[in-house]
Each structure stands twice: as structure tokens, then as C-alpha cells.
N, C-alpha and C. Protein backbone atom coordinates (compact mmCIF):
# COMPACT_ATOMS: atom_id res chain seq x y z
N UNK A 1 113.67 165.01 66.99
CA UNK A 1 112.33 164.52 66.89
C UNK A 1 112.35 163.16 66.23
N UNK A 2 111.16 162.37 66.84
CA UNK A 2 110.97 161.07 66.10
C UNK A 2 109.69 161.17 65.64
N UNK A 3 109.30 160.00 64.42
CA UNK A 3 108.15 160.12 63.75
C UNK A 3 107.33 158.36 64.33
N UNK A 4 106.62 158.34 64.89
CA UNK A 4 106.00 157.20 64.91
C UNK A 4 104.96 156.86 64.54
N UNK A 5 104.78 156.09 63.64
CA UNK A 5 103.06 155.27 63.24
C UNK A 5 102.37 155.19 64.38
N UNK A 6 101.49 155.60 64.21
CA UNK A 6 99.84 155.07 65.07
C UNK A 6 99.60 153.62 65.29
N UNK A 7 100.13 152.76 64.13
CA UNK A 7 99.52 151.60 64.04
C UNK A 7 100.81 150.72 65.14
N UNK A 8 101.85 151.67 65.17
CA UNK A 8 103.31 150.70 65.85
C UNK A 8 103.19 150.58 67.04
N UNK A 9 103.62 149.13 67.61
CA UNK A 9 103.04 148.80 69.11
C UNK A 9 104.40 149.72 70.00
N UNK A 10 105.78 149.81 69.09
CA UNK A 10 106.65 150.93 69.90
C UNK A 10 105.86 152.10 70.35
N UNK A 11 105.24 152.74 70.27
CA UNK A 11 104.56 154.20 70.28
C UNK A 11 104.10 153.90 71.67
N UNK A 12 103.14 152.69 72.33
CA UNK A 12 103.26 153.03 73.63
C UNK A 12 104.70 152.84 74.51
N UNK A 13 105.23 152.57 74.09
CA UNK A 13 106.35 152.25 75.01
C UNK A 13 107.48 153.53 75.25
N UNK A 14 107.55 154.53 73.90
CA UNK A 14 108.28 155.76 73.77
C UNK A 14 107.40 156.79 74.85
N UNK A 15 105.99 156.58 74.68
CA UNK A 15 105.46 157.83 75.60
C UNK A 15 105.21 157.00 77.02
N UNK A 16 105.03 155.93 77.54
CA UNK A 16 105.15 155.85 78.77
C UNK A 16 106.73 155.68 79.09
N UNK A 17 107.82 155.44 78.74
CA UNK A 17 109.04 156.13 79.14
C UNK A 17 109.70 157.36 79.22
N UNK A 18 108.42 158.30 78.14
CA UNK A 18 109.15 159.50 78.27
C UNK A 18 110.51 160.29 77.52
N UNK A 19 111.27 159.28 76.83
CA UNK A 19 112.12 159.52 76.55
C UNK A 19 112.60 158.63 74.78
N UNK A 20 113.86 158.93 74.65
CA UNK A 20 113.89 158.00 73.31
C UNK A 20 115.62 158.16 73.14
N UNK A 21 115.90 157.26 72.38
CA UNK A 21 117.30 157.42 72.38
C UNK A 21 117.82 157.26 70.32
N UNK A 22 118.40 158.38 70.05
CA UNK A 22 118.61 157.98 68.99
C UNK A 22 119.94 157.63 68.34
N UNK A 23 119.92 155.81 68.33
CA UNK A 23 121.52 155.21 67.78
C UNK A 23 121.86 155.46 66.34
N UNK A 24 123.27 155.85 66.07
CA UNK A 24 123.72 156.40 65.05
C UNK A 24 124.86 155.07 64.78
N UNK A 25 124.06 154.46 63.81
CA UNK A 25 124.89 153.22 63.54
C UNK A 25 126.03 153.14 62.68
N UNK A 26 127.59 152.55 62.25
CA UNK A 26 128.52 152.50 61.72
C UNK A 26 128.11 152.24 60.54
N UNK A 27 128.98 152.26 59.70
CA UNK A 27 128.77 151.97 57.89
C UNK A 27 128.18 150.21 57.83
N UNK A 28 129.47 150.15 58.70
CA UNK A 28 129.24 148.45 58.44
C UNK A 28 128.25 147.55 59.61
N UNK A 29 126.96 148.28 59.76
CA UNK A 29 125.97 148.02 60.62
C UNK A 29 124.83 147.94 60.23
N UNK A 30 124.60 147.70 59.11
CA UNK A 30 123.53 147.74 58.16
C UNK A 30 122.68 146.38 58.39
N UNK A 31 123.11 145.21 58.53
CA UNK A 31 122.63 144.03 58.78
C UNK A 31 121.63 144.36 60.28
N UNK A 32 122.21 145.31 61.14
CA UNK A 32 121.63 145.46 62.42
C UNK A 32 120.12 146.39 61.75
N UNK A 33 120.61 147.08 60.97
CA UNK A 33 119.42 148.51 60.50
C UNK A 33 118.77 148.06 60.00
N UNK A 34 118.87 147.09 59.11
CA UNK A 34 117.38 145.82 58.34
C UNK A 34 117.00 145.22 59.38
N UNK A 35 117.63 144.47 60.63
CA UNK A 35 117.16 143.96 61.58
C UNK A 35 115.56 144.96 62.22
N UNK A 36 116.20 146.11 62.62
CA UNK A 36 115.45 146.85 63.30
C UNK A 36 114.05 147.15 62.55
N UNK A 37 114.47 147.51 61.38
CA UNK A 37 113.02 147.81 60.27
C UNK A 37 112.53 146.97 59.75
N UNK A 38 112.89 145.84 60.07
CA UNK A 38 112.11 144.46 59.80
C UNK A 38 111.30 143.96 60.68
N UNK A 39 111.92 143.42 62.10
CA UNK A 39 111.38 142.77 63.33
C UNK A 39 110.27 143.78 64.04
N UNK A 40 108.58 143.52 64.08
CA UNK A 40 107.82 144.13 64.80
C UNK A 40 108.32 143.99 66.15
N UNK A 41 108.57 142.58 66.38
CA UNK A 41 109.37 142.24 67.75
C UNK A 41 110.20 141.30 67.87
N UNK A 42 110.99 141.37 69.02
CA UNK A 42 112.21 140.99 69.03
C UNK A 42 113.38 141.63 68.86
N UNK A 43 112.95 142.88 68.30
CA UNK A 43 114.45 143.14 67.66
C UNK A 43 115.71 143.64 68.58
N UNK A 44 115.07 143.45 69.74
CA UNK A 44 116.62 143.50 70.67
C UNK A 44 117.07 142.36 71.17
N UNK A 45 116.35 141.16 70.49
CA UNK A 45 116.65 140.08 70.96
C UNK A 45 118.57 139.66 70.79
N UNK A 46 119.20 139.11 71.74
CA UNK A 46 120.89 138.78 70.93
C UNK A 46 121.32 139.70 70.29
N UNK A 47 121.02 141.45 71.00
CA UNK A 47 121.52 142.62 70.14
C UNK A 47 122.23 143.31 71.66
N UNK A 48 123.87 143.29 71.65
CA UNK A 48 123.93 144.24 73.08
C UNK A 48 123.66 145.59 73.30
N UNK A 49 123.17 146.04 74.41
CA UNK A 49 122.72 146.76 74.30
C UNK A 49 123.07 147.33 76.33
N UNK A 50 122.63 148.66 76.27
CA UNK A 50 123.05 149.40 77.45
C UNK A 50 121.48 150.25 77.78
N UNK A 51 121.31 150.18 79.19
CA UNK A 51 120.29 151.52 79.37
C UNK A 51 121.14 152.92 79.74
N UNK A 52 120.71 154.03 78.51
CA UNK A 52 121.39 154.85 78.95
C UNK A 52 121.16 156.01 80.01
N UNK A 53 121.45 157.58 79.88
CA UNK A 53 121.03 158.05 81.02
C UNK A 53 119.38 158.49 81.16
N UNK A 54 118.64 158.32 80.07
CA UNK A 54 117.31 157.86 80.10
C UNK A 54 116.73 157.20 80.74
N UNK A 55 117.99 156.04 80.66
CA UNK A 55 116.35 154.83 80.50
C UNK A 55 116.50 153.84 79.20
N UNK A 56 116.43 154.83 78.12
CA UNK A 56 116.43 154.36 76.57
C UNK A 56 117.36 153.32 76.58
N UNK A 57 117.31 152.17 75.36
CA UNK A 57 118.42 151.75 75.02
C UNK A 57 118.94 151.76 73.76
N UNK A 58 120.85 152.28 74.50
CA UNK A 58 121.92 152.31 73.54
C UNK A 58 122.59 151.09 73.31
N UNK A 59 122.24 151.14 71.58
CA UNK A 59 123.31 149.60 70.82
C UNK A 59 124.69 149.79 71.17
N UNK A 60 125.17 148.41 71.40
CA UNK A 60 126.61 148.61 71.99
C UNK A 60 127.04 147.59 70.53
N UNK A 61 128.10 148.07 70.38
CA UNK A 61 128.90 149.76 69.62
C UNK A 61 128.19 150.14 68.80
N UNK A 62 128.50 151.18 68.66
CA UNK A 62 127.62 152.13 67.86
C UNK A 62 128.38 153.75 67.66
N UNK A 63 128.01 154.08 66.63
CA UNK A 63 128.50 155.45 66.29
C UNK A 63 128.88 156.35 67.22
N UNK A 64 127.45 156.71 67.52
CA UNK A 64 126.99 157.80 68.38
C UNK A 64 125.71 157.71 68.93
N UNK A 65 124.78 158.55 70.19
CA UNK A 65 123.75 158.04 70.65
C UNK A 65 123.58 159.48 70.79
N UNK A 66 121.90 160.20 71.03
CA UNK A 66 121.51 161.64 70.95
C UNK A 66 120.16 160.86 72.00
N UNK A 67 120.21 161.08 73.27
CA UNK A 67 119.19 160.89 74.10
C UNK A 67 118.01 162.08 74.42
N UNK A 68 117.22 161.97 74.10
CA UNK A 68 116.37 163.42 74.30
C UNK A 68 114.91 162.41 75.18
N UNK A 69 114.41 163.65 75.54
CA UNK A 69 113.40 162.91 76.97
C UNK A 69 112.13 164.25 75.87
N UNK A 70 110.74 163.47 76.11
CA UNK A 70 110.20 163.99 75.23
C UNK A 70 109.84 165.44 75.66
N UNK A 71 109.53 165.76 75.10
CA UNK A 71 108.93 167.43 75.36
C UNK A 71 107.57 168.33 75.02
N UNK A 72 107.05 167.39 74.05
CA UNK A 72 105.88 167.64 73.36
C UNK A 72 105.86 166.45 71.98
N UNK A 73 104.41 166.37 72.40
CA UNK A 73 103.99 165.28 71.11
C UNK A 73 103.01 165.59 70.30
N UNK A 74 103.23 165.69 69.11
CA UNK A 74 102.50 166.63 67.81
C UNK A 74 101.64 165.38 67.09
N UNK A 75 100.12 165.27 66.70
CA UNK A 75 100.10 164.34 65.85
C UNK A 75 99.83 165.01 64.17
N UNK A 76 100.73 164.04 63.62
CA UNK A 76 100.60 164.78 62.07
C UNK A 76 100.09 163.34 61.26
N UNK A 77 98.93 163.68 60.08
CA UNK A 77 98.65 162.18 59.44
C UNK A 77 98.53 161.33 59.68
N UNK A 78 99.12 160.32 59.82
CA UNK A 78 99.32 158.77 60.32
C UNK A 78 100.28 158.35 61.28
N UNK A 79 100.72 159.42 61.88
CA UNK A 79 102.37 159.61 63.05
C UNK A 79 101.86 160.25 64.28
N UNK A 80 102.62 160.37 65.52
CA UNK A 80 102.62 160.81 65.97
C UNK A 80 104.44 161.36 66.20
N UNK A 81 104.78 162.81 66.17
CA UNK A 81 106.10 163.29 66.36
C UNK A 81 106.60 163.48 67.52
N UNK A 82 107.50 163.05 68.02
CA UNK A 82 107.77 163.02 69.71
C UNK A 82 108.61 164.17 69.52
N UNK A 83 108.74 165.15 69.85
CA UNK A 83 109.84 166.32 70.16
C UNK A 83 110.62 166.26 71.55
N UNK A 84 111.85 166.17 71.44
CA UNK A 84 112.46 165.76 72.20
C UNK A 84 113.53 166.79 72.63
N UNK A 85 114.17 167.31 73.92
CA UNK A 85 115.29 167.67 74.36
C UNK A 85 116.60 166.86 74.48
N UNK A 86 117.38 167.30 73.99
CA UNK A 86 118.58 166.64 74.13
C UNK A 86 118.94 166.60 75.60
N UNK A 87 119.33 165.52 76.52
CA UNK A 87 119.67 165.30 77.62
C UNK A 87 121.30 164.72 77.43
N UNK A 88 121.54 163.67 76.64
CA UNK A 88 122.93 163.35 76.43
C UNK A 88 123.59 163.05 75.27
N UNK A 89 124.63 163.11 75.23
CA UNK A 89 125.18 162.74 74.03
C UNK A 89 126.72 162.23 73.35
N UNK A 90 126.65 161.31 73.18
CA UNK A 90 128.27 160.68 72.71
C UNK A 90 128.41 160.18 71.39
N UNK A 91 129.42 160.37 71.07
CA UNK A 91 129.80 159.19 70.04
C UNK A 91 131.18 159.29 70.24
N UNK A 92 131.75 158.50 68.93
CA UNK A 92 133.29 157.53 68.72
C UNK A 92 133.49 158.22 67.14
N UNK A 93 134.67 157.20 66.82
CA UNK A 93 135.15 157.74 65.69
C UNK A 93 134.77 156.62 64.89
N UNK A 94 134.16 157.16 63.48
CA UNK A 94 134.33 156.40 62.67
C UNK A 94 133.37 157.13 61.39
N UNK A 95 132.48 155.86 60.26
CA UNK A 95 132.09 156.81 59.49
C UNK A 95 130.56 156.41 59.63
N UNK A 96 129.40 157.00 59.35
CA UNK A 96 127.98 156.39 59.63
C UNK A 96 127.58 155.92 58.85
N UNK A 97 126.35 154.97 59.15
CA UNK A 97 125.35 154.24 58.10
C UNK A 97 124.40 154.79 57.67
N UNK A 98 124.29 155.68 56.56
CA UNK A 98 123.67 156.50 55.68
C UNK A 98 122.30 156.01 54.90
N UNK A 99 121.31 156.24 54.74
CA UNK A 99 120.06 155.55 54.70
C UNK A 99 119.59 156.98 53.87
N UNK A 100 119.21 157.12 52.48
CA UNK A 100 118.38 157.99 51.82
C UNK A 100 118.58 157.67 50.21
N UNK A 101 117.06 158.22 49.80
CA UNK A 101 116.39 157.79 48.96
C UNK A 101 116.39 156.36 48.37
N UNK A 102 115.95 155.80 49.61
CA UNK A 102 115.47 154.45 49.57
C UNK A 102 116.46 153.53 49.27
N UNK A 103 118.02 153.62 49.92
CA UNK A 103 118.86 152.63 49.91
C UNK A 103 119.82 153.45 50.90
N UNK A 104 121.01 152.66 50.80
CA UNK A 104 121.72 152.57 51.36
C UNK A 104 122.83 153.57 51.14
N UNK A 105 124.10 154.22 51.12
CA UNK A 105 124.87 155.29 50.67
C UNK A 105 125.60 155.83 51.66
N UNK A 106 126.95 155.94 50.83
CA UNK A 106 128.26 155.94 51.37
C UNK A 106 128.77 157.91 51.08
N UNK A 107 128.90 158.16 52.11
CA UNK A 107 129.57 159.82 52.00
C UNK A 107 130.29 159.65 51.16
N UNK A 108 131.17 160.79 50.47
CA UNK A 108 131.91 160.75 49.91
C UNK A 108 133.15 161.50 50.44
């Protein structure tokens, strides 16, 4: 599942595609992950990128990718939750870019 603001101009674009793709970025990909949560738009601008078997697009390289096509959309508060089926899924080896309680953080 994804959580989207009401107010985010992404939200039409996830439900008229139907689908969503979720990139699982490397440790050392963090410059890309401020990119994304920064830029209202643009942010695939000079970023490579692939359509995957969605539709969605997957960052090239990248961890891993979890493609789910939606299935039901819940609104809660100020979001709307896309519930999604898993349709595909890959990744590579390496270690991920970890994001909780409001920074940044390395597995141990």
C-alpha cells in the first residue's frame, strides 16, 4: 500500500494508471530520496529510469522494485491509501536506504 495526500498533484496520475511501483533505493542513494521528497515536479527529470511491467516507473539502479496494480482505494484523513497487488518483483544485491524516525539509518 501507498499513502497519498489529497493536496499531491501525483494522486491523479497513480489512479488513472492504475498501478504504482515501489523503488527500494541503495544506502548510497539518498541524494536521489531528498530529490524525490523535495521536487513537486520534475523529479524524474536527468533521473534513469525504465517503464516496468506496469507501466510504473523503475529507477535504474536500484535495490529492488515491488510493482502492485491498485486494488482498492481507502480514504483515511488527509490521504488517500492505494492498496495494491503485487504483480512483479526484483531486486539485486546490496544493502538499502533506510529512512525512520525522521532521518536517515544504517542496519546494523
Amino acid at each position: 500500500m501507498v499513502a497519498v495526500d489529497f493536496a499531491s498533484p501525483v494522486l491523479a496520475v497513480f489512479e488513472s494508471s492504475g498501478a504504482y511501483a515501489v523503488n527500494i533505493l541503495r544506502e548510497d542513494q539518498r541524494d536521489l530520496s531528498m530529490r524525490f521528497a523535495e521536487l513537486p515536479e520534475g523529479r524524474f527529470d536527468g533521473v534513469n529510469w525504465h517503464a516496468g511491467a506496469t507501466g510504473s516507473p523503475v529507477i535504474d539502479p536500484i535495490l529492488g522494485v515491488i510493482e502492485c496494480r491498485i486494488v482498492q482505494p481507502i480514504d483515511t484523513g488527509d490521504h488517500r491509501v492505494l492498496i495494491g497487488e503485487v504483480v512483479e518483483v526484483s531486486c539485486s544485491e546490496g544493502r538499502p536506504l533506510v529512512f525512520f524516525g525522521s532521518g536517515y539509518v544504517g542496519l546494523a
